[in-house]
Each structure stands twice: as C-alpha cells, then as structure tokens.
PDB file of N, CA and C in Angstrom:
ATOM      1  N   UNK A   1       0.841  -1.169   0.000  1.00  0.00           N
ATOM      2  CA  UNK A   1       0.000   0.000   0.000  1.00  0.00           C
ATOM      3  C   UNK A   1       0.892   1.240   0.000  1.00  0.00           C
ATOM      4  N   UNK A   2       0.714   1.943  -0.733  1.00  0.00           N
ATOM      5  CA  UNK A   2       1.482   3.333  -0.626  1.00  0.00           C
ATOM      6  C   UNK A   2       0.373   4.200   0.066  1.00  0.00           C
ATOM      7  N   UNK A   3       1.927   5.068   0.264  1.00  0.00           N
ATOM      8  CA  UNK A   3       1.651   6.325   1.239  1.00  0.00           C
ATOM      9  C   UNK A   3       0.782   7.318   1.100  1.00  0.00           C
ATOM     10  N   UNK A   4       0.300   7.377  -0.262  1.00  0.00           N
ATOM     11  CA  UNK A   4      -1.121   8.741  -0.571  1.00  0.00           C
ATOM     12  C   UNK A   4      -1.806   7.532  -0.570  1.00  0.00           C
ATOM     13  N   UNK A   5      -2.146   6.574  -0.617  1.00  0.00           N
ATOM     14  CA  UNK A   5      -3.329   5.680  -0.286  1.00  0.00           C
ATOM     15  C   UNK A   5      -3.634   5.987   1.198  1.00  0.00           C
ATOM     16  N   UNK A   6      -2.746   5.779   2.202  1.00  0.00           N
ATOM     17  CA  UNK A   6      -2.926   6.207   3.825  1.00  0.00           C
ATOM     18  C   UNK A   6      -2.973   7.280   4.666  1.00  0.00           C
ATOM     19  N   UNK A   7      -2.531   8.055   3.566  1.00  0.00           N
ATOM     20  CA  UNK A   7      -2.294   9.680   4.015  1.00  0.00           C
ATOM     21  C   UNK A   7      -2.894   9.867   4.848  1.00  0.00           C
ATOM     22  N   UNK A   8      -4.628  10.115   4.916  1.00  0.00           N
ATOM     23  CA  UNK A   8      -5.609  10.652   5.511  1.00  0.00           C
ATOM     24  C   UNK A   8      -5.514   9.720   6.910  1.00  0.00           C
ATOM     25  N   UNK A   9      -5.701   8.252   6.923  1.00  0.00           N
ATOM     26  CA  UNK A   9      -5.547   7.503   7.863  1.00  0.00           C
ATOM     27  C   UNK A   9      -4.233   7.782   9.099  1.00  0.00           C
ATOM     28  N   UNK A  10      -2.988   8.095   8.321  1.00  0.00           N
ATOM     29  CA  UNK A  10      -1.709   8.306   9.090  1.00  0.00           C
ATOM     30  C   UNK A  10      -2.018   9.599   9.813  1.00  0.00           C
ATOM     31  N   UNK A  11      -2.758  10.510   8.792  1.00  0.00           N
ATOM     32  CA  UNK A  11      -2.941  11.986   9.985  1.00  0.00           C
ATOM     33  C   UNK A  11      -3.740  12.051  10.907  1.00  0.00           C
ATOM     34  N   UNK A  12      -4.528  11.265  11.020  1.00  0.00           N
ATOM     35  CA  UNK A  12      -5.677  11.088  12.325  1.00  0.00           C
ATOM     36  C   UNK A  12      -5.565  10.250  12.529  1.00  0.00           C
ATOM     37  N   UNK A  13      -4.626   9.066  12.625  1.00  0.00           N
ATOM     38  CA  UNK A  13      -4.081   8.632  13.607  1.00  0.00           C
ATOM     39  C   UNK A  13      -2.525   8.757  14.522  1.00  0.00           C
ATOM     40  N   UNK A  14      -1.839  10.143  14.135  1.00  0.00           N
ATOM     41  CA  UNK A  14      -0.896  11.066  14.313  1.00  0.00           C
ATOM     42  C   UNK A  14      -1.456  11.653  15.291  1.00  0.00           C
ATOM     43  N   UNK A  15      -2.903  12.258  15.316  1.00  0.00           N
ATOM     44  CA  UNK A  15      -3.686  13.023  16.212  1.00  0.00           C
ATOM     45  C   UNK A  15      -4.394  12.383  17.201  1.00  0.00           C
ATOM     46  N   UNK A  16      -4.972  11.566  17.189  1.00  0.00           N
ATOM     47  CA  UNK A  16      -5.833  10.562  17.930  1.00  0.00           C
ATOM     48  C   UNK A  16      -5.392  10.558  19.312  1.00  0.00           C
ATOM     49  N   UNK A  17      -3.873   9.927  19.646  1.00  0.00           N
ATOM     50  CA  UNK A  17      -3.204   9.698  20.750  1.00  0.00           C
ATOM     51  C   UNK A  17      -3.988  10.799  21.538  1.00  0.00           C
ATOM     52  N   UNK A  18      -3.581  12.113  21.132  1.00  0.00           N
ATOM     53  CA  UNK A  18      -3.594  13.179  22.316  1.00  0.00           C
ATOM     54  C   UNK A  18      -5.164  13.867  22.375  1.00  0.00           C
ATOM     55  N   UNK A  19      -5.809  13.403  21.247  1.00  0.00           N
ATOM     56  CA  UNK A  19      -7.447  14.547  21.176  1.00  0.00           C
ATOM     57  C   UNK A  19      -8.495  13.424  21.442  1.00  0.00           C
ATOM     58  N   UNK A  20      -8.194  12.119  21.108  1.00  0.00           N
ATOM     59  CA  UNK A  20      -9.042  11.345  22.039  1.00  0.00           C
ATOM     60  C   UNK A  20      -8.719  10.752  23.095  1.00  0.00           C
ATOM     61  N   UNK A  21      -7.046   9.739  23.174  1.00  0.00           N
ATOM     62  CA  UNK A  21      -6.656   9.556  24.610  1.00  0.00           C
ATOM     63  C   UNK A  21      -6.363  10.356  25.740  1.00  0.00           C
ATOM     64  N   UNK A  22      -5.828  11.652  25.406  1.00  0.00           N
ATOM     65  CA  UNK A  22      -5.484  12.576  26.834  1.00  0.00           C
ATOM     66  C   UNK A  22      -6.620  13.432  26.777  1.00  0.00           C
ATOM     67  N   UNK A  23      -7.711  13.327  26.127  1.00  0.00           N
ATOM     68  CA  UNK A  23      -8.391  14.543  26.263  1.00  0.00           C
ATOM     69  C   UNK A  23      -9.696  13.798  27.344  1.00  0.00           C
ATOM     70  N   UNK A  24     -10.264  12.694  26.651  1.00  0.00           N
ATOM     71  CA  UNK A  24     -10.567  11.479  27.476  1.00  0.00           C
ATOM     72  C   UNK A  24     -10.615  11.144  28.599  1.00  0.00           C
ATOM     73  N   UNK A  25      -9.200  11.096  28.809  1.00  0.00           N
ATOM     74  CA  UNK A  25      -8.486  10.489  30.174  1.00  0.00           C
ATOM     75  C   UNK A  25      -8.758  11.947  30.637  1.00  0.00           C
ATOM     76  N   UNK A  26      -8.135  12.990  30.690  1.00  0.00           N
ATOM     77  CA  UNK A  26      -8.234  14.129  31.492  1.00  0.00           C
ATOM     78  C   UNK A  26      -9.937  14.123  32.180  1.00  0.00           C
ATOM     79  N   UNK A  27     -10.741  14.129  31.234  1.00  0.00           N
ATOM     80  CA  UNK A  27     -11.724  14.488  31.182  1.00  0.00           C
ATOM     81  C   UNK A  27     -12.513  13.163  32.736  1.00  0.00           C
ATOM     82  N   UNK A  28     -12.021  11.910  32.262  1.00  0.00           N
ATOM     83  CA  UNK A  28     -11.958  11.010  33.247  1.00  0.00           C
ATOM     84  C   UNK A  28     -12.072  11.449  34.521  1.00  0.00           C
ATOM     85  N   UNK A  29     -10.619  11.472  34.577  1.00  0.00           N
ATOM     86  CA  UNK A  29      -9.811  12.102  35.995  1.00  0.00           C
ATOM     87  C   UNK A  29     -10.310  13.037  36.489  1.00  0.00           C
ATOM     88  N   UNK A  30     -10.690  13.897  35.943  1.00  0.00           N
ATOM     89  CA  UNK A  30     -11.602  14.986  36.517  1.00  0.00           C
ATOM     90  C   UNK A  30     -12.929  14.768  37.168  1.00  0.00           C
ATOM     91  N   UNK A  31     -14.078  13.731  36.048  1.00  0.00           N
ATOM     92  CA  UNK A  31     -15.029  13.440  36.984  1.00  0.00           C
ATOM     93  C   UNK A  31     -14.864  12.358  37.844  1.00  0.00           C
ATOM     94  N   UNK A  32     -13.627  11.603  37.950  1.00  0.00           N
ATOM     95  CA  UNK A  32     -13.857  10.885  38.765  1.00  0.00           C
ATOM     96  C   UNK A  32     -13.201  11.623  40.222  1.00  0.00           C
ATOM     97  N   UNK A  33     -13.123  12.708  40.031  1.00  0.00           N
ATOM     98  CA  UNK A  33     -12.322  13.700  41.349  1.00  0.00           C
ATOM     99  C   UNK A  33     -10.607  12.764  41.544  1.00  0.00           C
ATOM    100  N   UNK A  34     -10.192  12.617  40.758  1.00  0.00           N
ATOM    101  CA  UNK A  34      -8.762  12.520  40.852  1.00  0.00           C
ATOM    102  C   UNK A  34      -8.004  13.005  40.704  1.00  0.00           C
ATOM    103  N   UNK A  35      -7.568  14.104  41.134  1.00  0.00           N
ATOM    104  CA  UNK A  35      -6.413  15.277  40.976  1.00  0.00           C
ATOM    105  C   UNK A  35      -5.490  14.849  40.475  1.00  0.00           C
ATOM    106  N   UNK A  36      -4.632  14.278  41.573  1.00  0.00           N
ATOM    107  CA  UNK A  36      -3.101  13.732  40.901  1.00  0.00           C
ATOM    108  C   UNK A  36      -2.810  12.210  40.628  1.00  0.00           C
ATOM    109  N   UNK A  37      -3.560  11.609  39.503  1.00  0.00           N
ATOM    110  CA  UNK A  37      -3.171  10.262  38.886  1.00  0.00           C
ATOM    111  C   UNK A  37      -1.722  10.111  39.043  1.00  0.00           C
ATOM    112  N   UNK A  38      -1.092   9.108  38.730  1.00  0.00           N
ATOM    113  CA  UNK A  38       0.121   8.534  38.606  1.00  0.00           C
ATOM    114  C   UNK A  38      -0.049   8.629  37.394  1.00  0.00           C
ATOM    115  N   UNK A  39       1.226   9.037  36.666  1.00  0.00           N
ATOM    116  CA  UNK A  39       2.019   9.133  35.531  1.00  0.00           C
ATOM    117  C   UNK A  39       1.071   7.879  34.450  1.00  0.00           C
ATOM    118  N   UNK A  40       1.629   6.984  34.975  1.00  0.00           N
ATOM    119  CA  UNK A  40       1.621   5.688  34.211  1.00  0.00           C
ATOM    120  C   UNK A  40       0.097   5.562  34.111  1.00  0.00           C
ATOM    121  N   UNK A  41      -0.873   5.880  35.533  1.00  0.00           N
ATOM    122  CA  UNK A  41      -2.476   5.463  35.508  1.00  0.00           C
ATOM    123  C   UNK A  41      -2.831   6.612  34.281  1.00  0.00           C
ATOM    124  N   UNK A  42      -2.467   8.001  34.119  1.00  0.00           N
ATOM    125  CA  UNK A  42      -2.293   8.536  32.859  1.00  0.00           C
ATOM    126  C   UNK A  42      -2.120   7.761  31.951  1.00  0.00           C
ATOM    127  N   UNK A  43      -1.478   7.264  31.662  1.00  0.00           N
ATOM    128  CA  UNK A  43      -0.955   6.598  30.179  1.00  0.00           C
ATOM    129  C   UNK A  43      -1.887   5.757  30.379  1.00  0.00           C
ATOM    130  N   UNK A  44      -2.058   4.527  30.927  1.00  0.00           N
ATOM    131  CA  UNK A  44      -3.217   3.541  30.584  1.00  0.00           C
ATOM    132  C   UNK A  44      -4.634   3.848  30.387  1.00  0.00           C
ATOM    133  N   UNK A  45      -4.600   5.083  30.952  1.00  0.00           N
ATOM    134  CA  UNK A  45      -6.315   5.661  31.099  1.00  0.00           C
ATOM    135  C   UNK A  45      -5.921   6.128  29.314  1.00  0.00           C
ATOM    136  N   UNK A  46      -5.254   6.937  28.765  1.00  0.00           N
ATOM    137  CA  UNK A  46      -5.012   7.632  27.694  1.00  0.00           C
ATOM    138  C   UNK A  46      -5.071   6.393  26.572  1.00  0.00           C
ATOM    139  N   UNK A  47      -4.411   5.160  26.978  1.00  0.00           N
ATOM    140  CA  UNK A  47      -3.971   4.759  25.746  1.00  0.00           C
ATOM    141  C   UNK A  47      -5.263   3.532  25.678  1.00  0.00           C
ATOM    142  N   UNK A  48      -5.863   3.278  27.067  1.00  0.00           N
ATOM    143  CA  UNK A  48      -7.586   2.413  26.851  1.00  0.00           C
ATOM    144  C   UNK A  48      -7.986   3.666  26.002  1.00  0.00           C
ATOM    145  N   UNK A  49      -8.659   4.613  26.761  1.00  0.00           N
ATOM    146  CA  UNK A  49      -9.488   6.102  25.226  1.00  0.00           C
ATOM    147  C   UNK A  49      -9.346   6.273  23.684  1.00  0.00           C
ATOM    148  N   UNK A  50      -7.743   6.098  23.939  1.00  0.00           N
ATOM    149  CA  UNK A  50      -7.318   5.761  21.990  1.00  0.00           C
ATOM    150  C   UNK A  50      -7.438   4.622  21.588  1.00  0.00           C
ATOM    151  N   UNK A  51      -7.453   3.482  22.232  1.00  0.00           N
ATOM    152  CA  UNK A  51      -7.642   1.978  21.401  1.00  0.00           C
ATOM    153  C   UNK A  51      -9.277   1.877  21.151  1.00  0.00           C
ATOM    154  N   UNK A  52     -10.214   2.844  22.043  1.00  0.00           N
ATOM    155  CA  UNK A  52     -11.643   3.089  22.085  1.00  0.00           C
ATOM    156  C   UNK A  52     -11.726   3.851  20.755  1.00  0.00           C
ATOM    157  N   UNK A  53     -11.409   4.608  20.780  1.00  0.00           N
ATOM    158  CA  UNK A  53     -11.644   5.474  19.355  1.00  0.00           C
ATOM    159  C   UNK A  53     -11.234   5.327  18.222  1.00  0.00           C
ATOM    160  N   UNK A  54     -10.338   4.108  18.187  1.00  0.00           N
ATOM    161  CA  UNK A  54      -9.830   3.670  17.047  1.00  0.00           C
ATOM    162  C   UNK A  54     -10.768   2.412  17.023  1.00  0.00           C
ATOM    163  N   UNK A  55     -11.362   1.981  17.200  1.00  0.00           N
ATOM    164  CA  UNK A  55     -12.630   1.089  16.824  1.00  0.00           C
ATOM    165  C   UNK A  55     -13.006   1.509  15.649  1.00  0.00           C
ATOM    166  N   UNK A  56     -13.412   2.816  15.189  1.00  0.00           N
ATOM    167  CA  UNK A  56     -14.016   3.122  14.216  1.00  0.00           C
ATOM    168  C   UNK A  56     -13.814   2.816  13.047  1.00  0.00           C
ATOM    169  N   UNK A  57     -11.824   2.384  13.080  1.00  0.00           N
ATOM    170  CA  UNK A  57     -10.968   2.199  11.964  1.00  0.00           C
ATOM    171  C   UNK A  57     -11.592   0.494  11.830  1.00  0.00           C
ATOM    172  N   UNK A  58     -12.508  -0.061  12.675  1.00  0.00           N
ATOM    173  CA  UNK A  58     -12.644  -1.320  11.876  1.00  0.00           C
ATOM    174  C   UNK A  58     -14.145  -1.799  11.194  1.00  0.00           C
ATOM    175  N   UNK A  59     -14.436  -0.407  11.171  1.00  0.00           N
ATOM    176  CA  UNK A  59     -15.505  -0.259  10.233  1.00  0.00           C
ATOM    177  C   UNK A  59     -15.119  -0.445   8.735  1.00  0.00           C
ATOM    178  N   UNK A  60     -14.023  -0.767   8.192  1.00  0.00           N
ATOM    179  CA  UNK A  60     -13.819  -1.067   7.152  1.00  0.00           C
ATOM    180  C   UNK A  60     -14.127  -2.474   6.914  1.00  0.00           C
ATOM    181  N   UNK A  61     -14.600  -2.811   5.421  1.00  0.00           N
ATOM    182  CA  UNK A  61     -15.267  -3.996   5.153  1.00  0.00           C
ATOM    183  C   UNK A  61     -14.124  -5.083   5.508  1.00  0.00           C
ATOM    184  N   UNK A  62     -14.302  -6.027   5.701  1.00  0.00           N
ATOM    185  CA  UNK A  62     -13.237  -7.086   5.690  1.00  0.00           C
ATOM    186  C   UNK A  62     -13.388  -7.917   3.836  1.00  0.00           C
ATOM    187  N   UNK A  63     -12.776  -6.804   3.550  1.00  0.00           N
ATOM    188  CA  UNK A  63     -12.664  -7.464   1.956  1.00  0.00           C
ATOM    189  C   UNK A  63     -11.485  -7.433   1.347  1.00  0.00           C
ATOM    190  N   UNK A  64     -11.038  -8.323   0.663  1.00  0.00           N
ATOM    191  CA  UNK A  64      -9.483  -8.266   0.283  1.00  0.00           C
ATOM    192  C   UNK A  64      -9.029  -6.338  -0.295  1.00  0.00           C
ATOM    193  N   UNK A  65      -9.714  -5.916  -0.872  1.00  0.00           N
ATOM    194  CA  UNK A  65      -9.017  -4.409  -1.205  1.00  0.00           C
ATOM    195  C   UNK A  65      -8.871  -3.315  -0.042  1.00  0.00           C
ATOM    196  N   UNK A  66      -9.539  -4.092   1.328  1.00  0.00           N
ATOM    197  CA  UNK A  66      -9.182  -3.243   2.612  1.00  0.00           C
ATOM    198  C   UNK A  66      -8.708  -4.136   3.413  1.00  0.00           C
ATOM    199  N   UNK A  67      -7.797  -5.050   3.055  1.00  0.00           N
ATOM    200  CA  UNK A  67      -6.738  -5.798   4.017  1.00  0.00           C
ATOM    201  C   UNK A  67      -5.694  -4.417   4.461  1.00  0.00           C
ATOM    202  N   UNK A  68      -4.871  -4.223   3.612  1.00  0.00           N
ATOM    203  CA  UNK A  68      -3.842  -3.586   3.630  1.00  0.00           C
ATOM    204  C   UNK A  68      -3.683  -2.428   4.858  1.00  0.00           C
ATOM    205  N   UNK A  69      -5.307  -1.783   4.534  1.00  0.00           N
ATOM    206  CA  UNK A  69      -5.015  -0.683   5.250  1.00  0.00           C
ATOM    207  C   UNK A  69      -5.804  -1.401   6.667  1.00  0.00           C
ATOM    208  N   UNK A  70      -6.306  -2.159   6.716  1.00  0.00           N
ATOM    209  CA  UNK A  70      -6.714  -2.670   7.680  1.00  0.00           C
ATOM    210  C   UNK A  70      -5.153  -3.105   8.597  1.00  0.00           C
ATOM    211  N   UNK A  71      -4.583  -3.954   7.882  1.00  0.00           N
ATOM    212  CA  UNK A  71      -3.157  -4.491   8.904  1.00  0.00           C
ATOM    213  C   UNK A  71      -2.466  -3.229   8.775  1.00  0.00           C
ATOM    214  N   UNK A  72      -2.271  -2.005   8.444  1.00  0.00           N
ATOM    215  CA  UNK A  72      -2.006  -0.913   8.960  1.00  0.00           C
ATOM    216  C   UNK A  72      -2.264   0.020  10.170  1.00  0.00           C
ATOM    217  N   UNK A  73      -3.916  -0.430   9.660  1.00  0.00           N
ATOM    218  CA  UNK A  73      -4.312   0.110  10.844  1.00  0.00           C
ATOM    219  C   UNK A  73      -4.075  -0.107  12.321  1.00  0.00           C
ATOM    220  N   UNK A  74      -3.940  -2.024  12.091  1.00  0.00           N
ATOM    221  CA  UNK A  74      -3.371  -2.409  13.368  1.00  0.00           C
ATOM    222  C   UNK A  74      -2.385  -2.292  13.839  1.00  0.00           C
ATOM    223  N   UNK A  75      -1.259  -2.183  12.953  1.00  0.00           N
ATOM    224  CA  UNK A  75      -0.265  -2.435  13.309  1.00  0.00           C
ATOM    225  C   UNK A  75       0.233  -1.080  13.622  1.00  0.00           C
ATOM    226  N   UNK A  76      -0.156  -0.006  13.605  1.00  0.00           N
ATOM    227  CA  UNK A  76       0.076   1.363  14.407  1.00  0.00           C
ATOM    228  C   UNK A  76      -0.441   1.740  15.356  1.00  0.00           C
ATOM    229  N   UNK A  77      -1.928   1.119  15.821  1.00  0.00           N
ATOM    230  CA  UNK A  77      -2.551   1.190  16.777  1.00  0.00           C
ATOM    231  C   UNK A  77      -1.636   0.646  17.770  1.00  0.00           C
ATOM    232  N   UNK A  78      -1.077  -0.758  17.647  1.00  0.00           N
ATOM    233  CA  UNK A  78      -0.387  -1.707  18.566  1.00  0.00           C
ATOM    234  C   UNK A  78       0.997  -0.790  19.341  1.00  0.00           C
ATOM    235  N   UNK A  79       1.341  -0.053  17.723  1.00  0.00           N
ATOM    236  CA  UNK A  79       2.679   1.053  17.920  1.00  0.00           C
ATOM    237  C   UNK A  79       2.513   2.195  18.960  1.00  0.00           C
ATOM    238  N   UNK A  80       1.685   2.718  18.713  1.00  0.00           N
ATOM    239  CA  UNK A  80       0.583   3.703  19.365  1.00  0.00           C
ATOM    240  C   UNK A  80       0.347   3.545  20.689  1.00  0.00           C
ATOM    241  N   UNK A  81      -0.197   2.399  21.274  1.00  0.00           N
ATOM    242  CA  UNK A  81      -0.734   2.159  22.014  1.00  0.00           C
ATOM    243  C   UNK A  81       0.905   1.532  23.362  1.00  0.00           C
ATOM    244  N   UNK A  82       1.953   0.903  22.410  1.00  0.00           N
ATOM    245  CA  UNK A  82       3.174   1.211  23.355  1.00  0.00           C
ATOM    246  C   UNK A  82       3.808   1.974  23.847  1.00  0.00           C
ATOM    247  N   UNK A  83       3.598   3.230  22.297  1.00  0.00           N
ATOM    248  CA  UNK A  83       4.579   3.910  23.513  1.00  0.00           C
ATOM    249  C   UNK A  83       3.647   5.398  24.452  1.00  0.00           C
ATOM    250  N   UNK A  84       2.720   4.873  23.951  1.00  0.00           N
ATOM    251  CA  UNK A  84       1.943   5.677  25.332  1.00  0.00           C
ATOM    252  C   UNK A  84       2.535   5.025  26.653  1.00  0.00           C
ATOM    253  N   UNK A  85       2.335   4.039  26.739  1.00  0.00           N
ATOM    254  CA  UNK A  85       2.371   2.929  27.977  1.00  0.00           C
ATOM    255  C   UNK A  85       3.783   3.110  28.651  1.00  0.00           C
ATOM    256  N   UNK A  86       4.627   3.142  27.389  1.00  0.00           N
ATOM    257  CA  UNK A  86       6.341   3.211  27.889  1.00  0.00           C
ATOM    258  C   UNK A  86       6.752   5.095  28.234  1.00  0.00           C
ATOM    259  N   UNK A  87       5.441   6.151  27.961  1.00  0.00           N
ATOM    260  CA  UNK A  87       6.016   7.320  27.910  1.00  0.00           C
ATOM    261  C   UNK A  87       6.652   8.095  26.920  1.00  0.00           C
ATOM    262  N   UNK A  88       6.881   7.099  25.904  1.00  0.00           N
ATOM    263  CA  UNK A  88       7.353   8.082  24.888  1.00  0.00           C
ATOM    264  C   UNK A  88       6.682   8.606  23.723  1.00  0.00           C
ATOM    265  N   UNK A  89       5.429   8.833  23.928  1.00  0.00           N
ATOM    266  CA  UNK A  89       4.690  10.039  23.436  1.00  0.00           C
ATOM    267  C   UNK A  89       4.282  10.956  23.610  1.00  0.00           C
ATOM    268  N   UNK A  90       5.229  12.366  23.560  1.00  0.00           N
ATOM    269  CA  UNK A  90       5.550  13.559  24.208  1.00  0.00           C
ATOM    270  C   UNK A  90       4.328  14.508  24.493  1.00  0.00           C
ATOM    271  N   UNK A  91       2.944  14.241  23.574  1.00  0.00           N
ATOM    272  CA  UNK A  91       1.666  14.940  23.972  1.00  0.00           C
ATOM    273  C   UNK A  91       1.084  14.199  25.155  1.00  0.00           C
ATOM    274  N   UNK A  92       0.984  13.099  25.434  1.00  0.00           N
ATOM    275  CA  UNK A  92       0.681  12.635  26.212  1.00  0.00           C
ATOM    276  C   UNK A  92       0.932  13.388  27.572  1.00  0.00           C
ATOM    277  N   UNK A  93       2.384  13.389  27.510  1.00  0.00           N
ATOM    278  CA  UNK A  93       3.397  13.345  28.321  1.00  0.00           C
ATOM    279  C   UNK A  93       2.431  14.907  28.902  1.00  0.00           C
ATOM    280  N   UNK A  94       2.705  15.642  27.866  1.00  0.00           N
ATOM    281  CA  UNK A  94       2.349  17.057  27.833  1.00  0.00           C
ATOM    282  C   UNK A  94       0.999  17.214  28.439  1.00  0.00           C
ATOM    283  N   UNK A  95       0.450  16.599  28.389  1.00  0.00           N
ATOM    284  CA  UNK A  95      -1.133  16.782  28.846  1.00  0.00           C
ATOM    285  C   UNK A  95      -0.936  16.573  30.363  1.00  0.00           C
ATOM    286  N   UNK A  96      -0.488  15.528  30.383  1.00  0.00           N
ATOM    287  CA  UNK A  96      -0.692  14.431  32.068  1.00  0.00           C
ATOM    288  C   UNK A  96       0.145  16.221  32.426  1.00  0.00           C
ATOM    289  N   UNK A  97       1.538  16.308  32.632  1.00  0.00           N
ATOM    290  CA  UNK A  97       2.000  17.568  33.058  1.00  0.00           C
ATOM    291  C   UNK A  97       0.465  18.612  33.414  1.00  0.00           C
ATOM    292  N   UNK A  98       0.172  18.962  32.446  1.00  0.00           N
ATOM    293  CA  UNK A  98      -0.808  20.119  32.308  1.00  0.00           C
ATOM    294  C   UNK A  98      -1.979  19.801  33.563  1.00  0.00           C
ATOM    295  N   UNK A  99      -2.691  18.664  33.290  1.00  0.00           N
ATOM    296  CA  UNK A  99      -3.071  18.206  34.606  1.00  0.00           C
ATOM    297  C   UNK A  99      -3.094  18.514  35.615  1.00  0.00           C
ATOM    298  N   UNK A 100      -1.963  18.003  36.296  1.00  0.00           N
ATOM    299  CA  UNK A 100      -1.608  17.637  37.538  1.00  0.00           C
ATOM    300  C   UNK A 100      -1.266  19.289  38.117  1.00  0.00           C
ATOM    301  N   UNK A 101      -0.351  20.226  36.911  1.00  0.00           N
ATOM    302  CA  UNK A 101       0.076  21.447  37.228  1.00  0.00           C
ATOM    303  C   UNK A 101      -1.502  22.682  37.680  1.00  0.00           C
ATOM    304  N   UNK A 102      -2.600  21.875  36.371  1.00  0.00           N
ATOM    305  CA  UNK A 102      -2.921  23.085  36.842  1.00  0.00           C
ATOM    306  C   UNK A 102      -4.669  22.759  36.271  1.00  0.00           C
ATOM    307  N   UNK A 103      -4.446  21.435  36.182  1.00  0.00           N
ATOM    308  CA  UNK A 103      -6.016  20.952  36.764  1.00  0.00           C
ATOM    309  C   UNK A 103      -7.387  21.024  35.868  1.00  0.00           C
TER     310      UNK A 103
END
C-alpha cells in the first residue's frame, strides 16, 4: 500500500493519541475527582481512550481491497498504544503535566 493511499488515515491517527486519549483520560480524571493520577495510571487511562476510538478504523469492510489498510491500521494502533504505555509520546506526556500542574 502506498503512502497517498494512507495519508488521511496516518494523519488522524498522528492526532488521535492526544485529542481522544489525553483529552478522554483528562476528562476522566476529573469526573472521577482525581487530581493527581500517577504518571503511568495517565498513560493507561489515555492509551484504553485511543484503542476506544480507534474502533471506528474497523468499520472497514473485511474485503481483500481493505486488508492492507486494515493491517495498517493495526499495526500502528499496537505502535501507538506502546509507547503511550512506555512514555514516549511527548503529547501525552504534555497533557498528564498540564493536569496535575494546573487541573
């Protein structure tokens, strides 16, 4: 599959991490009156919200001309969804900060 075939897919899921998992999770944390989560309960709350919202990506038919972008889809979600977990996705990162600083 080439890359202007996925374009649209790669940019909202570039975005996803931080406008549905940290926005989500914040939003969480807040009604559940949790001020200061742990780092990491951040990231798992963030990166359950984005594997939630990426559901949508499997609204594609299961037909051989949407394999491709289908095992794409997964296979960045899976990407996605680590290094939230490990921290090294710097919006994330950026949000949980924002949080905790200032609520």
């Amino acid at each position: 599959m080439r890359d202007d075939e996925r374009f649209e897919v790669m940019r909202a899921l570039d975005q996803l991490p931080q406008v549905a998992g940290a926005s989500f999770a914040t939003t969480w944390f807040r009604l559940a009156g949790i001020r200061r989560p742990t780092r990491q309960e951040y990231r798992e709350r963030a990166a359950r919200h984005f594997e939630a919202a990426c559901l949508a990506l499997e609204t594609f038919p299961d037909e051989e001309r949407y394999a491709a972008i289908k095992g794409y889809f997964r296979g960045r979600l899976r990407r996605e969804v680590d290094g939230i977990i490990r921290g090294e996705n710097q919006e994330i990162e950026k949000r949980y900060d924002r949080y905790v600083d200032y609520g």
